[in-house]
Protein backbone atom coordinates (compact mmCIF):
# COMPACT_ATOMS: atom_id res chain seq x y z
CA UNK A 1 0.00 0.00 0.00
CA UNK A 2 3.23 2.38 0.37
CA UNK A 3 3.23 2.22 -3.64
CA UNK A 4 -0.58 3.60 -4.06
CA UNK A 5 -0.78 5.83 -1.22
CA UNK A 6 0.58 8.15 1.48
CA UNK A 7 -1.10 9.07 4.72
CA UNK A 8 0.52 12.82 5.96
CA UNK A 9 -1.19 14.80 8.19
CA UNK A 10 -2.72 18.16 7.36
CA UNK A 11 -2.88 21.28 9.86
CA UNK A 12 -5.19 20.20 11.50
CA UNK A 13 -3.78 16.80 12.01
CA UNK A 14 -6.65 14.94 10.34
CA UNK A 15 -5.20 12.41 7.49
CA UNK A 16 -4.93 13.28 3.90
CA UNK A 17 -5.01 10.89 1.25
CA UNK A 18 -2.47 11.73 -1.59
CA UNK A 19 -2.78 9.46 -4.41
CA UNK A 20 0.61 7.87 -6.69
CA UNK A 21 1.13 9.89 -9.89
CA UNK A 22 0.12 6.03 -11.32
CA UNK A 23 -2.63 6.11 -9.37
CA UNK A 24 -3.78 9.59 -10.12
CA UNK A 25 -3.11 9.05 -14.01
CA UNK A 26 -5.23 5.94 -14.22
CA UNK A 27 -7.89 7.20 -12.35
CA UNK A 28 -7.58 10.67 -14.58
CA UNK A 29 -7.90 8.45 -17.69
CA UNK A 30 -11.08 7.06 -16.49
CA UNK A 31 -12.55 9.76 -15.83
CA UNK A 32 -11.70 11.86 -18.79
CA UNK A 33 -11.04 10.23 -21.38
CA UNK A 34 -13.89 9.64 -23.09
CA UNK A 35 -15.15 13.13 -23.03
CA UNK A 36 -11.79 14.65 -23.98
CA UNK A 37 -11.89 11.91 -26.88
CA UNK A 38 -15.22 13.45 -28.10
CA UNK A 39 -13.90 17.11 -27.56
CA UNK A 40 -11.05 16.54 -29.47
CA UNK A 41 -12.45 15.04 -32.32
CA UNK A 42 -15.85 18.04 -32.56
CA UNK A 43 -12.25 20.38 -32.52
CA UNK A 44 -10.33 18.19 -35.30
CA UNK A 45 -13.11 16.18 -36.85
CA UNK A 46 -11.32 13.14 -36.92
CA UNK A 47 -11.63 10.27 -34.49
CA UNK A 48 -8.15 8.93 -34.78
CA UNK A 49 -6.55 11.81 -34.60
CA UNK A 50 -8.28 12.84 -31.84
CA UNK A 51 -7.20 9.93 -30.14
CA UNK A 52 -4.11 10.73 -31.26
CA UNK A 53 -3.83 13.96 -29.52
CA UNK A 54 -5.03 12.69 -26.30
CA UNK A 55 -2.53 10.06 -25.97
CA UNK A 56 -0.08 12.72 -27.06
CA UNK A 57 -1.37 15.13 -23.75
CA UNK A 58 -1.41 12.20 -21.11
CA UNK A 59 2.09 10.98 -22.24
CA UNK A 60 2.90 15.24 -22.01
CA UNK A 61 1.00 14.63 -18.29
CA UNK A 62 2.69 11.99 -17.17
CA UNK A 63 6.15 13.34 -17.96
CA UNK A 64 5.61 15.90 -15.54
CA UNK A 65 7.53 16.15 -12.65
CA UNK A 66 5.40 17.94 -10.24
CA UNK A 67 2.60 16.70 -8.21
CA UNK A 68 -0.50 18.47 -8.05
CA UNK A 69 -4.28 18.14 -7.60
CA UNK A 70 -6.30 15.87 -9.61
CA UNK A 71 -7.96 19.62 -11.07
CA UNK A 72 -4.27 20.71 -12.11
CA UNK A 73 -4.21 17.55 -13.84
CA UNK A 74 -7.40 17.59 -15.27
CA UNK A 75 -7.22 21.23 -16.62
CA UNK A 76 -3.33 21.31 -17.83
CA UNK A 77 -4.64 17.70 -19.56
CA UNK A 78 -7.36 19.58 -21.45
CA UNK A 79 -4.57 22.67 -22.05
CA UNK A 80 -2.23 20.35 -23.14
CA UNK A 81 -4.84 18.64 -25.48
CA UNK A 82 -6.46 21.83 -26.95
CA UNK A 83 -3.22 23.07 -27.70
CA UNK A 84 -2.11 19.93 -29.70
CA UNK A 85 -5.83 19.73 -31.18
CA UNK A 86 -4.47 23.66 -32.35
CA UNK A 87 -1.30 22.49 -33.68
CA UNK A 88 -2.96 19.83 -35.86
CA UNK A 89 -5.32 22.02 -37.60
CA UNK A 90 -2.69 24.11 -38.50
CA UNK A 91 -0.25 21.22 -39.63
CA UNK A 92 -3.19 20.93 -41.49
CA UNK A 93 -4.19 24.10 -43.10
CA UNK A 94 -0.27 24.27 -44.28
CA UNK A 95 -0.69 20.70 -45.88
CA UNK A 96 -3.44 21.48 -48.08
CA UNK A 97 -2.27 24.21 -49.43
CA UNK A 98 0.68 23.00 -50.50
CA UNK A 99 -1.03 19.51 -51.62
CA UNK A 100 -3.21 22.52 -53.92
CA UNK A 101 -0.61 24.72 -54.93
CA UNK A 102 2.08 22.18 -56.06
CA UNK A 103 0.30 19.33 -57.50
CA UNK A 104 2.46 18.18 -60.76
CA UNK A 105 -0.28 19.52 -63.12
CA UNK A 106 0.22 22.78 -61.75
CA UNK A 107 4.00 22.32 -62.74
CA UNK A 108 2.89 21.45 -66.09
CA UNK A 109 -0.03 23.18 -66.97
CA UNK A 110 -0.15 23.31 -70.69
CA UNK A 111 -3.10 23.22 -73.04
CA UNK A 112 -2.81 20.96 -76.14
CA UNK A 113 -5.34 22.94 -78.56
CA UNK A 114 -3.12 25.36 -80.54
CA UNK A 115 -0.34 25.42 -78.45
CA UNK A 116 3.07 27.05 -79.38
CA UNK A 117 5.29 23.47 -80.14
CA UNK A 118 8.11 24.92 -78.02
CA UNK A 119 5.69 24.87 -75.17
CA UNK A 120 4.27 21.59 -75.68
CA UNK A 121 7.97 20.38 -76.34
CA UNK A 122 8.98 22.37 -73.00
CA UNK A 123 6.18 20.40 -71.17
CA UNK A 124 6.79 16.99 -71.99
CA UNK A 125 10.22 17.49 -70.78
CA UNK A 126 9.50 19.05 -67.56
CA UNK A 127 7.55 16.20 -67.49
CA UNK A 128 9.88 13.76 -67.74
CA UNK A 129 12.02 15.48 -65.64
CA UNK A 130 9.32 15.07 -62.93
CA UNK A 131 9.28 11.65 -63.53
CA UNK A 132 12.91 10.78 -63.38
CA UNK A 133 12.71 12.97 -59.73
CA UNK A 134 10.26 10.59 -58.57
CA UNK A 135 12.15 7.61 -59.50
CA UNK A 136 15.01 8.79 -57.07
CA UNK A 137 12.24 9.01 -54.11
CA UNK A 138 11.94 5.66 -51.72
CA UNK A 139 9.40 2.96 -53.21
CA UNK A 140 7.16 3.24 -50.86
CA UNK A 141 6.99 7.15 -51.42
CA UNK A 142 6.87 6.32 -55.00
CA UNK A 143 4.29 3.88 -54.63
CA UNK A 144 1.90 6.87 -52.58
CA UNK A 145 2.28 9.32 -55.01
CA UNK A 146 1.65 7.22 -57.92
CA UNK A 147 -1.51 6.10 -56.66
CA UNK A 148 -2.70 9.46 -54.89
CA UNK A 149 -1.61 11.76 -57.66
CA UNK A 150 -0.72 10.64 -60.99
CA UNK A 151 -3.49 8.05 -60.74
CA UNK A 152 -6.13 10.07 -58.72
CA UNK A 153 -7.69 7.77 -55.71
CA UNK A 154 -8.83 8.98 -53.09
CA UNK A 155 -6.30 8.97 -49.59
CA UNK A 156 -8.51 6.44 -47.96
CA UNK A 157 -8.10 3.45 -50.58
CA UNK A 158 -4.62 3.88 -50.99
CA UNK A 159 -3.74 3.68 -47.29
CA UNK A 160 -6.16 0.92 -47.43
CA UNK A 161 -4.66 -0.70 -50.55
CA UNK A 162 -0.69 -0.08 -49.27
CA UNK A 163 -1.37 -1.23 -45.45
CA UNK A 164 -0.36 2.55 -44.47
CA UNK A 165 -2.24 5.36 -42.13
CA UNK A 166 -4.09 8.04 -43.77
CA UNK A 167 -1.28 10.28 -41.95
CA UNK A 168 1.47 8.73 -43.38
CA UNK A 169 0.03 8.71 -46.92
CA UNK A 170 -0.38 12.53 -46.50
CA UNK A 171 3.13 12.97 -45.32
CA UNK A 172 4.35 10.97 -48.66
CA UNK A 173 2.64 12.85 -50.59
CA UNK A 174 3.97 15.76 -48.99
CA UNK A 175 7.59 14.37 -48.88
CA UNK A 176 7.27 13.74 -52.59
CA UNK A 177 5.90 17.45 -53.66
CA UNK A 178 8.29 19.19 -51.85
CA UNK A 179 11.35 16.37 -53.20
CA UNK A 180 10.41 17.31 -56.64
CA UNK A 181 10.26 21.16 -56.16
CA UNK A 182 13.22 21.17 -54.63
CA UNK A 183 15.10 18.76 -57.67
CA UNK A 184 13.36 21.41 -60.03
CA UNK A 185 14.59 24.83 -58.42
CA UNK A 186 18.16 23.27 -59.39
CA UNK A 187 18.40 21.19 -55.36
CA UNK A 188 20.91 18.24 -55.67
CA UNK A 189 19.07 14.96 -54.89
CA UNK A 190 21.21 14.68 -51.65
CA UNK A 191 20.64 18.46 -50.45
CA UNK A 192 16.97 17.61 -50.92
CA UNK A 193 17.02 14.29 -49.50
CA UNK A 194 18.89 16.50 -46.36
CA UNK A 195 16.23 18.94 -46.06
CA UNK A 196 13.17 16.69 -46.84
CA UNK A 197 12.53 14.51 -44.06
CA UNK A 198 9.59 11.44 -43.69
């Protein structure tokens, strides 16, 4: 029982029970969890990553060093959590606009009726270039962006179809886009293997 729980005295000489920071976690879990599950995910509207997030604030919790009430715990839990839940939407917001601005028919935009032939002949070898870039990516990167990009489904089947996350088909895709921008400003395929990282 030393483990669980301490018996000091208060003022007034009555006992006070003071729970273990084990104790107190699993008991804080219990009673929060469910609701700060269902927060989280009206806030991100996403289940999993709402889940996520509040795995992410207990582990941030129980890292603490300091004791405290179980209402210090409970509020700098839902802090904690809000502030991730913040962080994620803005993670977020960033990703799709790049996944909108630098899709690789925005880098290649041409239209075939009329064009000048330079243009068209400038094109397909952008193109090409694009694809010889993603031929130096990882083949499972490869493998994302092939699927989510060139051939158009949708995030869901091709984490479903590759035995990946949602997340980490996002972050390929992302990985990729910003690999190939990087090999077309004139980046070496090392110095943007250095400042892309999975």
């Amino acid at each position: 029982m030393a483990d669980a729980e301490q018996q000091p005295a208060s003022r007034d000489g009555s006992a006070v029970t003071v729970e273990s920071g084990a104790t107190a976690m699993s008991r804080l879990f219990r009673e929060n969890n469910r609701v700060l599950v269902r927060y989280l995910t009206a806030r991100l509207q996403s289940e999993q990553e709402a889940k996520e997030v509040a795995q992410e604030a207990y582990v941030r919790l129980l890292q603490m060093a300091t004791p405290g009430s179980p209402e210090f715990f409970r509020a700098y839990l839902y802090k904690t959590a809000t502030n991730l839940a913040i962080d994620r939407l803005r993670h977020r917001r960033v990703r799709q606009r790049v996944e909108q601005a630098e899709t690789p028919e925005a880098w290649t935009s041409t239209r075939s009726d009329g064009e000048d032939p330079v243009k068209l002949l400038v094109a397909r070898e952008l193109t090409e270039q694009l694809m010889s870039y993603l031929q130096e990516l990882p083949p499972k990167c490869r493998a994302v962006f092939r699927l989510r990009r060139l051939e158009g489904l949708p995030q869901q089947e091709v984490a479903a179809r590759l035995g990946f996350s949602e997340r980490m088909v996002r972050r390929y895709v992302t990985y990729a886009m910003v690999y190939c921008r990087l090999r077309l400003d004139g980046v070496t395929a090392d110095e943007a293997r250095e400042k892309v990282v999975l």
